[in-house]
Protein backbone atom coordinates (compact mmCIF):
# COMPACT_ATOMS: atom_id res chain seq x y z
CA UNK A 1 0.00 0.00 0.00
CA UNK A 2 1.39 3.83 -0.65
CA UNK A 3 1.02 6.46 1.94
CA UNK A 4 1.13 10.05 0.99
CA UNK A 5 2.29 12.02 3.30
CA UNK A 6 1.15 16.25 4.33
CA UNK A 7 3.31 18.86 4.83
CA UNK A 8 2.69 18.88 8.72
CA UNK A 9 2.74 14.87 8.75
CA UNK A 10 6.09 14.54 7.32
CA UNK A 11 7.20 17.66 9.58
CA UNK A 12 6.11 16.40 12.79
CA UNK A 13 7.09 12.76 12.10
CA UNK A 14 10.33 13.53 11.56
CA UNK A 15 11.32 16.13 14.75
CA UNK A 16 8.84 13.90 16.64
CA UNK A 17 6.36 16.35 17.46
CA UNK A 18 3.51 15.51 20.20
CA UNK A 19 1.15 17.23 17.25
CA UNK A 20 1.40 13.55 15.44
CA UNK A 21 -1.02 11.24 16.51
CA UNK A 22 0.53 8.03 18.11
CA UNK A 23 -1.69 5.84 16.11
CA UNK A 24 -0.30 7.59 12.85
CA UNK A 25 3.45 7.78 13.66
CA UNK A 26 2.59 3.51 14.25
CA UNK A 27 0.97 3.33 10.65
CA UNK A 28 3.97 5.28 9.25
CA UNK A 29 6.73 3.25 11.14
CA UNK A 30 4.84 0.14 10.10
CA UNK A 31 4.99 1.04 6.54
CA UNK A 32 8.62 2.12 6.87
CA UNK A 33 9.83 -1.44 8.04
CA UNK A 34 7.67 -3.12 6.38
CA UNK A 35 9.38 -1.69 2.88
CA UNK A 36 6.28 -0.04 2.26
CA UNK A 37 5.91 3.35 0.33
CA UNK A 38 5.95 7.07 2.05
CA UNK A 39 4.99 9.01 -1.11
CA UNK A 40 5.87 12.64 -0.47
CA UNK A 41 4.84 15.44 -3.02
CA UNK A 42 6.76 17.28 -4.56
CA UNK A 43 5.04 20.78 -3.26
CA UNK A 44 5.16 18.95 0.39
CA UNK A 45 9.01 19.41 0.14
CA UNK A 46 8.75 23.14 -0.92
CA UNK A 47 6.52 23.62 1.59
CA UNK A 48 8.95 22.09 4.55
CA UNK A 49 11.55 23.62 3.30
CA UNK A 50 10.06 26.74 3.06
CA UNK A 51 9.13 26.25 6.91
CA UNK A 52 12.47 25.02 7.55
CA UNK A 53 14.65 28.48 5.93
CA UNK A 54 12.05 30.51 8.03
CA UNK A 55 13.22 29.11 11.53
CA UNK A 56 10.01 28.03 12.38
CA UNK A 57 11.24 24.45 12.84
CA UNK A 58 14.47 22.74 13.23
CA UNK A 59 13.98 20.28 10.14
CA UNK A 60 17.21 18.24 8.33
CA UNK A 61 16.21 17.21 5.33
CA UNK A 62 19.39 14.58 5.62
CA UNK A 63 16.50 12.83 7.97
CA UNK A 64 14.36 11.43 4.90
């Protein structure tokens, strides 16, 4: 199964923000070990980084 991933999913998954609901950050880590598929827009990376160069979160894209 693919899993697209939001701008504020992919955000709070990855600096492990209490925003995320536990039963999502589950279904994504599931899907991540499972060698399932995380699709992530294109415009969802834009938009991180965006948020990311503004210093509104601490976000490496290294991470992904």
């Amino acid at each position: 199964m693919i899993y697209v991933l939001d701008t504020h999913v992919l955000i709070w998954y990855f600096i492990g923000s209490k925003r995320l609901k536990r039963k999502l950050k589950e279904k994504i880590e599931e899907v991540r070990n499972a060698g399932g598929r995380l699709l992530v827009p294109t415009i969802v990376l834009a938009e991180a980084l965006a948020i990311a160069e503004k210093g509104k979160v601490k976000f490496d894209f290294q991470d992904m």
